[in-house]
Protein backbone atom coordinates (compact mmCIF):
# COMPACT_ATOMS: atom_id res chain seq x y z
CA UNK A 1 91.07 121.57 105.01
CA UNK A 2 91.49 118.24 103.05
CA UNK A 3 93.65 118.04 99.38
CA UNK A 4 92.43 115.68 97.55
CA UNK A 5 95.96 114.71 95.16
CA UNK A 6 96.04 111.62 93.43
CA UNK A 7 98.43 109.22 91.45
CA UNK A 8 97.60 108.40 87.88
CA UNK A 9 99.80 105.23 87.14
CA UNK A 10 98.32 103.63 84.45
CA UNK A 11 99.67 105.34 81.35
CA UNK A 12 101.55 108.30 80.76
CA UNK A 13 99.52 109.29 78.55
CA UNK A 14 95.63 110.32 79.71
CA UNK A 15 93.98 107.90 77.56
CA UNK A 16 89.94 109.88 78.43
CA UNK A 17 90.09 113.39 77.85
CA UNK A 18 86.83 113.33 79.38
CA UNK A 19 87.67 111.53 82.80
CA UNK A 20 90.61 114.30 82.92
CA UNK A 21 88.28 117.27 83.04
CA UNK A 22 86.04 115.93 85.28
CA UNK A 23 89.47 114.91 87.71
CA UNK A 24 89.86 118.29 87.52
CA UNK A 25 87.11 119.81 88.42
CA UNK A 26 87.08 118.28 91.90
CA UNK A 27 91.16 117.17 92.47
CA UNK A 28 93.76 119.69 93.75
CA UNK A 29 96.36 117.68 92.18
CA UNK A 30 96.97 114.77 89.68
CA UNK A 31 100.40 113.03 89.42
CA UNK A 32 101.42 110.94 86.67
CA UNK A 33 104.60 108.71 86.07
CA UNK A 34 106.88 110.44 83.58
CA UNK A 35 110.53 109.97 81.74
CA UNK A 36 112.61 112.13 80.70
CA UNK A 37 112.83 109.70 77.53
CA UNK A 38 109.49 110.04 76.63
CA UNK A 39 110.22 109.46 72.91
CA UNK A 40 110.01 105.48 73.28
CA UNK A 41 106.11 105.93 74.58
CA UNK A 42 103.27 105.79 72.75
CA UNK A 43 102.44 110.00 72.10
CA UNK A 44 98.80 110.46 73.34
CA UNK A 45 98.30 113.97 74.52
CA UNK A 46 95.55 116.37 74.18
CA UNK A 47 94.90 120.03 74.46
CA UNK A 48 92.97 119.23 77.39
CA UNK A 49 96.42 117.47 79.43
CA UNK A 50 98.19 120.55 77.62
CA UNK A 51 96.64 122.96 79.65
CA UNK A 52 96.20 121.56 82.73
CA UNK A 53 99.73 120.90 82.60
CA UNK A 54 100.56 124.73 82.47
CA UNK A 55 97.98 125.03 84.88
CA UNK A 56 100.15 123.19 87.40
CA UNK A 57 96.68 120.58 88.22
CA UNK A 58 99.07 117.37 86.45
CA UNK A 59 102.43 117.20 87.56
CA UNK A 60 105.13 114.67 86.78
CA UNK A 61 106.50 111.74 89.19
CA UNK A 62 109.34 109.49 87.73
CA UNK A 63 109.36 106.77 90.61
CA UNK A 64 112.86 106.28 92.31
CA UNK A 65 115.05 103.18 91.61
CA UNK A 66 114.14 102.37 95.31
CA UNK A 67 110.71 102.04 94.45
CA UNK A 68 110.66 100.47 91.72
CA UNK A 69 113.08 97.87 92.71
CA UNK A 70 110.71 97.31 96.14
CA UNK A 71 107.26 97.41 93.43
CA UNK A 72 109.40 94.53 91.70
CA UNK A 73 110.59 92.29 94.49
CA UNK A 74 106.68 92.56 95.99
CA UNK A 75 105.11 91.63 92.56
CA UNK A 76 108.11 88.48 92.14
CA UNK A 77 106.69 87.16 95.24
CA UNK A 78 103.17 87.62 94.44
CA UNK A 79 103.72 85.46 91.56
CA UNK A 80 105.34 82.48 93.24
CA UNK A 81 103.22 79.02 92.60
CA UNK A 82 100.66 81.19 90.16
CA UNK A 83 99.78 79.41 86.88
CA UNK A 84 100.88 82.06 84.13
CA UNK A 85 100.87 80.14 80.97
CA UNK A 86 98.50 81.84 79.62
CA UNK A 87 100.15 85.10 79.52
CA UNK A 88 103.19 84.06 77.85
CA UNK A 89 104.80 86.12 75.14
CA UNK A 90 106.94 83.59 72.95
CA UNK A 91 110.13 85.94 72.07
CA UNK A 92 109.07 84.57 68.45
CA UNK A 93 106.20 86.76 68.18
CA UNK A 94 106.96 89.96 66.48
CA UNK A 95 107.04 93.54 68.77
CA UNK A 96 107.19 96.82 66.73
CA UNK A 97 105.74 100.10 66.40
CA UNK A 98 102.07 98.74 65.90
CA UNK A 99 102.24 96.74 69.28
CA UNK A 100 103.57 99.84 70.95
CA UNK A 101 100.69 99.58 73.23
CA UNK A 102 101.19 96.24 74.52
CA UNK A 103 104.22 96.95 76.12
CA UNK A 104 105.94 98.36 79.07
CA UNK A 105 108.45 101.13 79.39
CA UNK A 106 111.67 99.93 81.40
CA UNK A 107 112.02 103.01 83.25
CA UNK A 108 109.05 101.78 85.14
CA UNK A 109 110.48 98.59 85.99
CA UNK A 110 113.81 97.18 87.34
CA UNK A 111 116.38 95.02 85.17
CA UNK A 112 116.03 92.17 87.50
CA UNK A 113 112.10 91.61 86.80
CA UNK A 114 112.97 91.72 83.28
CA UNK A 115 115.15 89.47 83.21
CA UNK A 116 113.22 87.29 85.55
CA UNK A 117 110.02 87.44 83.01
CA UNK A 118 111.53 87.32 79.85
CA UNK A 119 112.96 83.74 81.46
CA UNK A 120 109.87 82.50 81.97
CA UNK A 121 108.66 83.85 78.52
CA UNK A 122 106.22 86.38 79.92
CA UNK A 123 108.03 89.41 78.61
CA UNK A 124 110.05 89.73 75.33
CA UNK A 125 112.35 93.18 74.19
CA UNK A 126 112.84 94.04 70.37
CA UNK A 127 115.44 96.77 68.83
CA UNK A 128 112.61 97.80 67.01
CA UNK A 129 111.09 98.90 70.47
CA UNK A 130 113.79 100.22 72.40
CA UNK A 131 113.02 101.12 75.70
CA UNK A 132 110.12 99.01 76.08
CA UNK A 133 109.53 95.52 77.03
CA UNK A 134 106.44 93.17 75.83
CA UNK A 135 104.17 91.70 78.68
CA UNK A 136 100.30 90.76 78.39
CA UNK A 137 98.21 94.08 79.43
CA UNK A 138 96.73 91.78 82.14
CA UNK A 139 100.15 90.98 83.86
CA UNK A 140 101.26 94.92 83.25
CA UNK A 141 98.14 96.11 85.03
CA UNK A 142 98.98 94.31 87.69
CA UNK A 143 102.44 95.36 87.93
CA UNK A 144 101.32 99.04 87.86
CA UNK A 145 99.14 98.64 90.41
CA UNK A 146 101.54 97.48 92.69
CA UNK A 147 103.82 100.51 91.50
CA UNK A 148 101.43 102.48 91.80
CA UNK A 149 100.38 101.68 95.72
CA UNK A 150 104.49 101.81 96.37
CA UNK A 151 104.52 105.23 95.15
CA UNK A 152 101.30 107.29 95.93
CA UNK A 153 102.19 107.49 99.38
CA UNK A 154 105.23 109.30 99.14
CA UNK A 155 103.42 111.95 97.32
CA UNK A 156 100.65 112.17 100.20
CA UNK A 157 97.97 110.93 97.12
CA UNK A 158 95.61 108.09 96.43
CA UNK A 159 96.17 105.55 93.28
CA UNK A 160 93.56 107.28 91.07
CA UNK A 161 91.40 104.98 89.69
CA UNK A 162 88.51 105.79 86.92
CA UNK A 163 87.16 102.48 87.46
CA UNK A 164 85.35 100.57 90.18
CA UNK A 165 88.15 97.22 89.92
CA UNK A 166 91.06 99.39 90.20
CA UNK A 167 89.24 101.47 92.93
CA UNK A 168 88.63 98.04 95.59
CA UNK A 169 92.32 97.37 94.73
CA UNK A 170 93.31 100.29 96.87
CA UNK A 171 95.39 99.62 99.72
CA UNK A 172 95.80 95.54 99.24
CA UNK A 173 98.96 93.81 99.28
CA UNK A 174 100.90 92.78 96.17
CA UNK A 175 99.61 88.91 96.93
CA UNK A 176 96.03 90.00 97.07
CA UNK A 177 96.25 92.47 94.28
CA UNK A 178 98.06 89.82 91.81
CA UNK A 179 95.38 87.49 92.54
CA UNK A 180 92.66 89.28 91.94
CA UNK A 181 93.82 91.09 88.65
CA UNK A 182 94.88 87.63 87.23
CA UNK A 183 91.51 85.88 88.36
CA UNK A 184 93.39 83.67 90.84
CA UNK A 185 91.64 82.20 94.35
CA UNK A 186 92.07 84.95 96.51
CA UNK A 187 94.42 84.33 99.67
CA UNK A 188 93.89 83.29 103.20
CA UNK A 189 95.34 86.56 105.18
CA UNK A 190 98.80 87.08 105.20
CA UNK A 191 101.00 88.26 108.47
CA UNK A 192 101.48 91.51 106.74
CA UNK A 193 97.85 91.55 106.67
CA UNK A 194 95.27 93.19 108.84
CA UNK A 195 91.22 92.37 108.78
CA UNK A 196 89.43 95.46 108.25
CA UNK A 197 86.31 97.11 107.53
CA UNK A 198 85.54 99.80 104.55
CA UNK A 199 83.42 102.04 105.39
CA UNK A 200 81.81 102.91 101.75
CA UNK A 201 80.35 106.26 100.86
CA UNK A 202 78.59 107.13 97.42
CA UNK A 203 77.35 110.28 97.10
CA UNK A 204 75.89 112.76 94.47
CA UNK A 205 77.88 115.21 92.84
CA UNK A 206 77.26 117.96 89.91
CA UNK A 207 78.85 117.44 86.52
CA UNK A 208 78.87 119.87 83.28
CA UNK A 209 76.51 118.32 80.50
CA UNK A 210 78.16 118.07 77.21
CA UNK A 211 82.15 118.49 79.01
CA UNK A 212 83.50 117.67 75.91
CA UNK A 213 82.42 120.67 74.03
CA UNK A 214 84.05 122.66 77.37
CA UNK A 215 87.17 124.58 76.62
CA UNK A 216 89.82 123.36 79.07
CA UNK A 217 90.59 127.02 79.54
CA UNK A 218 87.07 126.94 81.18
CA UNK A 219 87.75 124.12 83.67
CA UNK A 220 91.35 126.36 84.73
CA UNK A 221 89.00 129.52 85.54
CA UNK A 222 86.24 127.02 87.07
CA UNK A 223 89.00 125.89 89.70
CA UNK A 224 90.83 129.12 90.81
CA UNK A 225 87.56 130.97 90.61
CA UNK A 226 86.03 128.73 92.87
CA UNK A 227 88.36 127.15 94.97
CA UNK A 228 86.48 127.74 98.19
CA UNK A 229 83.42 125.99 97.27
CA UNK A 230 85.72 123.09 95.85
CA UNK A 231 87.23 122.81 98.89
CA UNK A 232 84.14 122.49 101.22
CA UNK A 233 82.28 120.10 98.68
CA UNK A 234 85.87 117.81 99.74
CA UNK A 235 85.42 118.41 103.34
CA UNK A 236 82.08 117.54 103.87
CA UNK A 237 82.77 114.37 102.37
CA UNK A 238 86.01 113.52 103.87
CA UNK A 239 83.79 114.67 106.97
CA UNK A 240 80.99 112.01 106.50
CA UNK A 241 83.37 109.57 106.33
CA UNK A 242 85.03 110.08 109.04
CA UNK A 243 82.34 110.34 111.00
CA UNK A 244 80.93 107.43 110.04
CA UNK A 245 84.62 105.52 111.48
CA UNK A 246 83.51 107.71 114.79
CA UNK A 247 80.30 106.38 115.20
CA UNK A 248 81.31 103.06 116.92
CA UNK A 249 79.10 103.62 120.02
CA UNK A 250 75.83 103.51 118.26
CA UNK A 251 73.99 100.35 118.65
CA UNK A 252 70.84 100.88 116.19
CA UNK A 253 71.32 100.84 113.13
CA UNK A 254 68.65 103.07 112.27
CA UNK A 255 69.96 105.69 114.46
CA UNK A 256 73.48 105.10 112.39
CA UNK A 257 72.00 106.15 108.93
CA UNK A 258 70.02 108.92 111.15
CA UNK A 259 72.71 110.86 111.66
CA UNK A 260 74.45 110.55 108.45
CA UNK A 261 71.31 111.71 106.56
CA UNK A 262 71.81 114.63 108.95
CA UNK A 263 75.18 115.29 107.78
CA UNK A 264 74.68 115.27 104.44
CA UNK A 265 71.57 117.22 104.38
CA UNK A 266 73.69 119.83 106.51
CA UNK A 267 77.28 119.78 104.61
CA UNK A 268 77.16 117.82 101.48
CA UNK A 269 73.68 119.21 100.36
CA UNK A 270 74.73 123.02 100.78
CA UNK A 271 78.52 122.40 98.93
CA UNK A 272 76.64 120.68 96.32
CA UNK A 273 74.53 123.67 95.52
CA UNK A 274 77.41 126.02 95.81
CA UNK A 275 79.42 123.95 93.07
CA UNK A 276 76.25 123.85 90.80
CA UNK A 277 75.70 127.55 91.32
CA UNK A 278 79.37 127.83 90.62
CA UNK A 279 79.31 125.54 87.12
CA UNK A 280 76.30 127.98 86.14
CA UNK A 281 78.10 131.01 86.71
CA UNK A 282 80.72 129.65 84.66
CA UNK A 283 78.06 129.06 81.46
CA UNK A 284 78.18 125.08 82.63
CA UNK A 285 74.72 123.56 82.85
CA UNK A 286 74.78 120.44 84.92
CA UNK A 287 74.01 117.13 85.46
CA UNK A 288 74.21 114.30 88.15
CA UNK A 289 76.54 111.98 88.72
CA UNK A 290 77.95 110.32 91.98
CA UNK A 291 81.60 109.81 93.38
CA UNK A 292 82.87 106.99 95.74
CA UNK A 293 85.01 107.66 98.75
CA UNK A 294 86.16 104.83 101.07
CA UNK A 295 88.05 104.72 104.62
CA UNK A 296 89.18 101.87 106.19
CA UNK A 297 89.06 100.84 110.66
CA UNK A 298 88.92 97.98 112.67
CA UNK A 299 86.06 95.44 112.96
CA UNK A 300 84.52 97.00 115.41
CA UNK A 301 81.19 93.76 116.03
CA UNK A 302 79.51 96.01 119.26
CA UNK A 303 78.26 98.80 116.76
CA UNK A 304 76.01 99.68 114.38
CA UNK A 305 78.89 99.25 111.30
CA UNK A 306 78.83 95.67 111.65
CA UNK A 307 75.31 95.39 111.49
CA UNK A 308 75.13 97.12 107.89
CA UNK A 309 78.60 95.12 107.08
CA UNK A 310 79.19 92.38 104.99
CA UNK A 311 77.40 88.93 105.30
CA UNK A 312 77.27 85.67 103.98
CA UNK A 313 74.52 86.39 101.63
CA UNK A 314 74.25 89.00 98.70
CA UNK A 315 70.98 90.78 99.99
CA UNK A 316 72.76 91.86 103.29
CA UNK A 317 75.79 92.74 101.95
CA UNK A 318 74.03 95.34 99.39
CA UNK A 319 74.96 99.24 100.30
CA UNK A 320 71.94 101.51 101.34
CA UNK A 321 70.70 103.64 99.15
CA UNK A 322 69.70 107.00 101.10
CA UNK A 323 68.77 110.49 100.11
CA UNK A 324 71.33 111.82 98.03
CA UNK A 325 74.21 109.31 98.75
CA UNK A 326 74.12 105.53 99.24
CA UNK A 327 76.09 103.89 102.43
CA UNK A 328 77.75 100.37 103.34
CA UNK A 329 80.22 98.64 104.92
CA UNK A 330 82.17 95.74 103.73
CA UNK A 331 84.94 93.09 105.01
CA UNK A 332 88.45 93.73 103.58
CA UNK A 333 91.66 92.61 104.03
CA UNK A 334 94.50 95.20 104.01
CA UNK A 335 98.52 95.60 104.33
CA UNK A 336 99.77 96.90 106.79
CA UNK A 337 102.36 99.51 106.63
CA UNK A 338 105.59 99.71 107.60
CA UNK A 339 105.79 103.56 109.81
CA UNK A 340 101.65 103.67 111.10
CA UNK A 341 99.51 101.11 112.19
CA UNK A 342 96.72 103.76 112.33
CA UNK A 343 93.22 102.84 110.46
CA UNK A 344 92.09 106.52 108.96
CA UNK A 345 94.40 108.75 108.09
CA UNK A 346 93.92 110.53 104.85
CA UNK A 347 96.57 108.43 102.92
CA UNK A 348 93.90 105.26 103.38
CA UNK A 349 91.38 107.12 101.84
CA UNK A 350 90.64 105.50 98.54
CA UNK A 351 88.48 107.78 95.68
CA UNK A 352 86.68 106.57 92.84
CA UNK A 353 86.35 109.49 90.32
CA UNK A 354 84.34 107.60 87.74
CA UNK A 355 81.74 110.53 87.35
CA UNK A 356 79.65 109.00 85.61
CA UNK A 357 76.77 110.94 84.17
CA UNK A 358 73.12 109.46 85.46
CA UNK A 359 74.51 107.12 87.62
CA UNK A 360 73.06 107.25 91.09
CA UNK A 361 75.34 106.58 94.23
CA UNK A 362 73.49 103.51 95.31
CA UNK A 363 74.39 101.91 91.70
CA UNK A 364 78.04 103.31 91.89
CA UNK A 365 77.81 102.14 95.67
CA UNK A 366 76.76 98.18 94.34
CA UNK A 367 79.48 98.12 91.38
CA UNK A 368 82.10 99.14 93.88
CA UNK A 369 81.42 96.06 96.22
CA UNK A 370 80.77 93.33 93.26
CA UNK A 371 84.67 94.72 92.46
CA UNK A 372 85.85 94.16 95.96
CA UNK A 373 84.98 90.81 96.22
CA UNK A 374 87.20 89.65 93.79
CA UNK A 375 89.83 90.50 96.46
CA UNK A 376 88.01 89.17 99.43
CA UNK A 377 88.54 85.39 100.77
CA UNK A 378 86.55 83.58 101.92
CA UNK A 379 84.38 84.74 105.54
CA UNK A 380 84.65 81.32 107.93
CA UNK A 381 83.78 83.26 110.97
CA UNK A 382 81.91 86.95 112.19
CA UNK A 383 84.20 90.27 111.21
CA UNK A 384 87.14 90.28 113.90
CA UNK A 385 90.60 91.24 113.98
């Protein structure tokens, strides 16, 4: 049985009380980064992170010196020969209270990238704001992200993201990452760098109508009450997917999406109507929305994945919409990591938890891979290692 546990690194602080239910309802887990000195963040809490807190679903991760300090030294490098002037922060420039938001809490950071941006006048401190240090929310974002990636892992959980840019960001090195989130030319590949493929699922899943006007005290019986069904909905995806990686012998393409229509209408189809049956017997009516679940293996050019993968042009590299979920596979480039070289394993899973209500997996599917290429160079030559 799969656990689906992920990292939310952006704030610590849940910023959508509405993206937080809807975690829940699916998510075992849900870390966030966390200080003992919370007093010097900005206080945005809601009954909703309350009691899911007490429920034990959102648990607290203050990263370790090592990893921030290793988050740092990756995002330093990432920056070398990057034009940054326009994300300077003249020391000049007032920081109180009011720009509370703007900042960055040092805990998350080391002293040596501090001191390292402040030089450069990308970061600025105030008494006013102890604690925290002022950086452009571009720049920050992409310093979490890299934080983020460093620390998931040691939690066995995905970087959450609740939003398709974020979501292709999953798994790239700090190079890659910087680029993209700062609008830079992507990167030729890197030696820590491997050529890849995604295998990209969208699929349908059941949502509450009007969440906001559910009690969170509602959402805490929804998950122990139905844990089982929960569970399988997780499976059959994880399932699909995997499959999909396993399929590297077919040769039609046709005979490809075949069999995944199979397995959907014979595990995803069924968990879906057990969840929706479940969200009823909890007084939830429901509506549909789609999640986004991506695994990553080798260019594999004898099969059937790298005739629905990427091209050069925008009508073939389009997912497939299908009945109930929408699939396709695109061209990445990954880092490697330092103890497994191994493509799927559930830690390079990567889950987009959007949730969006009305929006159909082969729209969620297209969003996802406009995202990616922002972090995708340039294809000279057919998908190989």
């Amino acid at each position: 049985m799969s656990e689906w546990c992920g990292l939310y690194y952006r704030h610590v602080h849940f910023r959508d009380e509405h993206w937080l239910k809807l975690t829940a309802l699916y998510w075992d887990r849900l870390y966030r980064f966390h200080a003992d000195n919370l007093e010097i963040t900005v206080p945005r809490i809601s009954y909703a992170e309350v009691g899911l807190i007490e429920a034990g679903f959102v648990r607290h991760v203050t990263p370790r010196p090592e990893e921030v300090r290793w988050a740092a030294e990756r995002f330093l490098a990432a920056l070398e020969g990057v034009d940054l002037s326009r994300y300077a922060v003249p020391p000049s420039e007032p920081f109180g209270p009011a720009q509370l938001g703007e900042g960055l809490a040092m805990w998350k950071t080391s002293g040596e990238l501090i001191e390292r941006l402040t030089g450069m006048d990308l970061a600025a401190r105030s008494p006013v704001t102890a604690g925290r240090v002022r950086m452009h929310t571009t720049l920050a974002h992409a310093y979490l992200l890299v934080l983020g990636s460093q620390v998931a892992p040691g939690y066995g959980a995905a970087p959450l993201a609740d939003d398709e840019f974020d979501h292709s960001a999953t798994g790239l090195g700090a190079r890659r990452l910087v680029a993209g989130v700062l609008d830079q030319p992507t990167p030729e590949t890197q030696a820590d760098e491997w050529a890849a493929l995604l295998v990209n699922l969208s699929v349908a899943a059941v949502l509450p109508r009007n969440l906001d006007d559910i009690p969170v005290q509602r959402i805490v019986e929804f998950r122990s009450r139905y844990a089982g069904e929960r569970a399988r909905f997780r499976d059959a995806v994880d399932g699909m997917v995997a499959e999909a990686t396993q399929l590297g012998g077919i040769r039609e393409r046709d005979v490809l999406l075949d069999h995944l229509q199979s397995r959907f209408d014979t595990r995803i189809r069924p968990a879906l109507d057990d969840l929706q049956r479940a969200m009823r017997g909890q007084r939830m009516e429901t509506v549909w929305g789609a999640i986004n679940v991506q695994a990553a293996m080798p260019p594999v050019m004898t099969s059937a994945l790298a005739l629905v993968a990427t091209q050069p042009s925008a009508p073939q590299a389009a997912a497939i919409g299908l009945g109930g979920f929408a699939f396709g596979v695109w061209a990445a480039v990954l880092q490697r990591r330092r103890h497994h070289e191994q493509a799927l394993r559930q830690s390079s899973m990567a889950y987009l938890h959007q949730l969006q209500t009305g929006l159909a997996p082969l729209g969620l599917a297209e969003r996802v891979r406009a995202a990616a290429e922002r972090f995708t160079p340039p294809r000279r030559s057919p998908i190989g290692p």
